[in-house]
Protein backbone atom coordinates (compact mmCIF):
# COMPACT_ATOMS: atom_id res chain seq x y z
CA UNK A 1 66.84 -11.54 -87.64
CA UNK A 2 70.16 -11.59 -89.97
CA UNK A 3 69.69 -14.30 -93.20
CA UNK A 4 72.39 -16.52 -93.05
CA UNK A 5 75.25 -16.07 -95.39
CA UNK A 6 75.08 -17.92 -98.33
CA UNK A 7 77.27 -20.77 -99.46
CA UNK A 8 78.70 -20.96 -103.18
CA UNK A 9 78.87 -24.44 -104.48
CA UNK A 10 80.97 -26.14 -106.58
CA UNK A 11 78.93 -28.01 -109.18
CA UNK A 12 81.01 -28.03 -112.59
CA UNK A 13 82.68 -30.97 -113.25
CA UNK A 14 85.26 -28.26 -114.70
CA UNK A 15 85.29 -27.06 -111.47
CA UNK A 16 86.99 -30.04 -109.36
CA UNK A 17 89.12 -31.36 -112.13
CA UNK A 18 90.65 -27.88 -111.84
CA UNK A 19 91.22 -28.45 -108.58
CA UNK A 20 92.80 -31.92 -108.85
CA UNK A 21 94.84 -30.98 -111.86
CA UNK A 22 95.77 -27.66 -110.33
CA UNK A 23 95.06 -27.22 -106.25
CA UNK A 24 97.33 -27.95 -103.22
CA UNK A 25 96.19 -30.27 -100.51
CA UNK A 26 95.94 -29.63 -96.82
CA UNK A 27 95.45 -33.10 -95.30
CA UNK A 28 93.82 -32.43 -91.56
CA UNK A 29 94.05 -36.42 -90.87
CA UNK A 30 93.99 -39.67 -92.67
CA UNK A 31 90.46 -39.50 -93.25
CA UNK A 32 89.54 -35.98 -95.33
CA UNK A 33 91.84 -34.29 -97.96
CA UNK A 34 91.13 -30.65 -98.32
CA UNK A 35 91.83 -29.53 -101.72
CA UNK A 36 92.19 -25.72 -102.59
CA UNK A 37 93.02 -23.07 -105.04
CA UNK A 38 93.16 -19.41 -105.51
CA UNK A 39 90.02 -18.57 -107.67
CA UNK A 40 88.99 -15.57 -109.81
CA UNK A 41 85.94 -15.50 -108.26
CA UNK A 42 87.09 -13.03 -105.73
CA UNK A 43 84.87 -15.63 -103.01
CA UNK A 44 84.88 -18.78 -101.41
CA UNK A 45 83.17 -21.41 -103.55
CA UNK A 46 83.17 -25.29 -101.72
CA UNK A 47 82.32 -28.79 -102.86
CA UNK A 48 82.26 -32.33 -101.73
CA UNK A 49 83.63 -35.48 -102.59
CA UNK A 50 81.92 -38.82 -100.56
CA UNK A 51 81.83 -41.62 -102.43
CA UNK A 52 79.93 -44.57 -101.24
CA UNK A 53 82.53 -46.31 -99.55
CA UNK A 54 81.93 -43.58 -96.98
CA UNK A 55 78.32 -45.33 -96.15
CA UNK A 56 75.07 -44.82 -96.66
CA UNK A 57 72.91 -41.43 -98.21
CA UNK A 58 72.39 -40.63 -94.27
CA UNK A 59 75.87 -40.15 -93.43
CA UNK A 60 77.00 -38.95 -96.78
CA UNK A 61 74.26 -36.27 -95.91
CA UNK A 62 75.08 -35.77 -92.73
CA UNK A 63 78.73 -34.63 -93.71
CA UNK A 64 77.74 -32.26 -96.21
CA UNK A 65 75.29 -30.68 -93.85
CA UNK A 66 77.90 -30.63 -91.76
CA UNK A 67 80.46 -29.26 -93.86
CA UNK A 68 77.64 -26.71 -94.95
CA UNK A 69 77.68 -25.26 -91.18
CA UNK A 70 80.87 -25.01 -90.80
CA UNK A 71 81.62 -23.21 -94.18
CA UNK A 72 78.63 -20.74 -92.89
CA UNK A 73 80.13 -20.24 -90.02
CA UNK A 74 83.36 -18.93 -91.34
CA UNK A 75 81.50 -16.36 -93.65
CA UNK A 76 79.90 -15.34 -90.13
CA UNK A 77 83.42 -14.96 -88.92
CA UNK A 78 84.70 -13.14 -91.98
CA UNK A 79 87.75 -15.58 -92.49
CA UNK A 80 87.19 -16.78 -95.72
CA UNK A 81 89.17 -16.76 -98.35
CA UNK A 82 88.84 -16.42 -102.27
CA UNK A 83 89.30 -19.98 -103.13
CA UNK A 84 87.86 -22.62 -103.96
CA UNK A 85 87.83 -25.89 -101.76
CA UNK A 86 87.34 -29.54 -102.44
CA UNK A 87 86.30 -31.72 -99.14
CA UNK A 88 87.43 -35.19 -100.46
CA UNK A 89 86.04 -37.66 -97.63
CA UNK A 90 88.42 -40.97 -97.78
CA UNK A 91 87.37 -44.69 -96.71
CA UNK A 92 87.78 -45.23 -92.93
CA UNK A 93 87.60 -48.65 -90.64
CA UNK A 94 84.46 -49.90 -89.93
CA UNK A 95 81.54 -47.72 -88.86
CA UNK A 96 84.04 -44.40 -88.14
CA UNK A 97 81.68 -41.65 -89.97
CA UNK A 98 78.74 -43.25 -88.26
CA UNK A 99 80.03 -42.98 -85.06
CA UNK A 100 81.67 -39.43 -85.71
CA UNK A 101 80.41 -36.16 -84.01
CA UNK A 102 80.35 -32.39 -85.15
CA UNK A 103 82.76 -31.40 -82.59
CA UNK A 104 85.33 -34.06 -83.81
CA UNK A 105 84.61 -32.97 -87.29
CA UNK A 106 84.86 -28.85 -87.22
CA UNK A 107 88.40 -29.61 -85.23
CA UNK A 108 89.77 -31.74 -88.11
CA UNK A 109 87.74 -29.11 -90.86
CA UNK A 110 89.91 -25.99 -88.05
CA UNK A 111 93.12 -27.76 -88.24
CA UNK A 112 92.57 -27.84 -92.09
CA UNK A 113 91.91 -24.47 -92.81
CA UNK A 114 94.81 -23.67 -90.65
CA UNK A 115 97.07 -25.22 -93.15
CA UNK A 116 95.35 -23.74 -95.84
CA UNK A 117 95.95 -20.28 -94.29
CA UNK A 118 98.82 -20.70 -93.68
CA UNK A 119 99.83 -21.18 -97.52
CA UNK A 120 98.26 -18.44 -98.74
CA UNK A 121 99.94 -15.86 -96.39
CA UNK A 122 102.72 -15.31 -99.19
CA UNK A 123 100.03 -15.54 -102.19
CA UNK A 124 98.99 -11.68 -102.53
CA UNK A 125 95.40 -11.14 -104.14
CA UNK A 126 96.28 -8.94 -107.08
CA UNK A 127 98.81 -11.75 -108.22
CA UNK A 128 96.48 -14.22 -111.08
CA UNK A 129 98.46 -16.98 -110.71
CA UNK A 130 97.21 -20.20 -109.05
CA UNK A 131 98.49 -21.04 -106.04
C-alpha cells in the first residue's frame, strides 16, 4: 500500500503575514478567502485561518481535517502548485459550518483553486518575483 503524500504546513507567523502583506486572493464564496503566493519553496505549503467565531474546537477541526484531505488529494492528482496558500474561514449565519458537508466544501475549495490556476497561467516558474 502507497503512504499518503505528505502535506507541508504553514506554521511561521512570517509565513502568513507574507501572505497578507504580499498574496492575491481567490474568493470561492462569501464564506472562505483563499490566499496565495508564488513561493521559493519549489512546493505547495498550506495553512489555516478559523477563528472562533467559526464555532467550536469540533468544527474548527473538522475544517482543517477537511482541508487536509482535500490538499492530499491534489498531491495524489499531481495538480499542485509551488505556492503557498492561506484558507481564511470567515463568520457565517447561524449554525452554517455545523451544518456543512465535505461535498459542499471540496466544490467551494475546486472552484477556488480554479481561480488560483487560472492566475498563475502567465506567472512562469523560473521568474522570482511574487505573484
Amino acid at each position: 500500500m502507497a503512504s499518503k503524500p505528505r502535506i507541508s504546513v504553514l506554521t511561521r507567523r512570517g509565513d502568513f503575514l507574507a501572505l497578507l502583506k504580499n498574496g492575491q486572493r481567490a474568493r470561492p464564496t462569501d464564506w472562505l478567502v483563499m490566499n496565495f503566493y508564488v513561493n521559493r519553496e519549489g512546493r505547495m505549503r498550506c495553512g489555516w485561518t478559523l477563528p472562533r467565531h467559526v464555532g467550536p474546537a469540533v468544527i474548527r477541526n473538522r475544517l482543517k481535517r477537511w482541508s487536509r484531505v482535500w490538499f492530499r488529494d491534489l498531491l495524489l492528482a499531481e495538480r499542485s502548485q509551488p505556492i503557498d496558500v492561506n484558507l481564511v474561514f470567515r463568520k457565517a449565519d447561524g449554525d452554517f459550518y455545523k451544518k456543512l458537508d465535505y461535498e459542499k466544501f471540496a466544490r467551494v475549495l475546486d472552484r477556488g483553486w480554479k481561480q488560483i490556476e487560472r492566475r498563475l497561467e502567465g506567472h512562469s516558474p523560473a521568474s522570482d518575483r511574487r505573484v
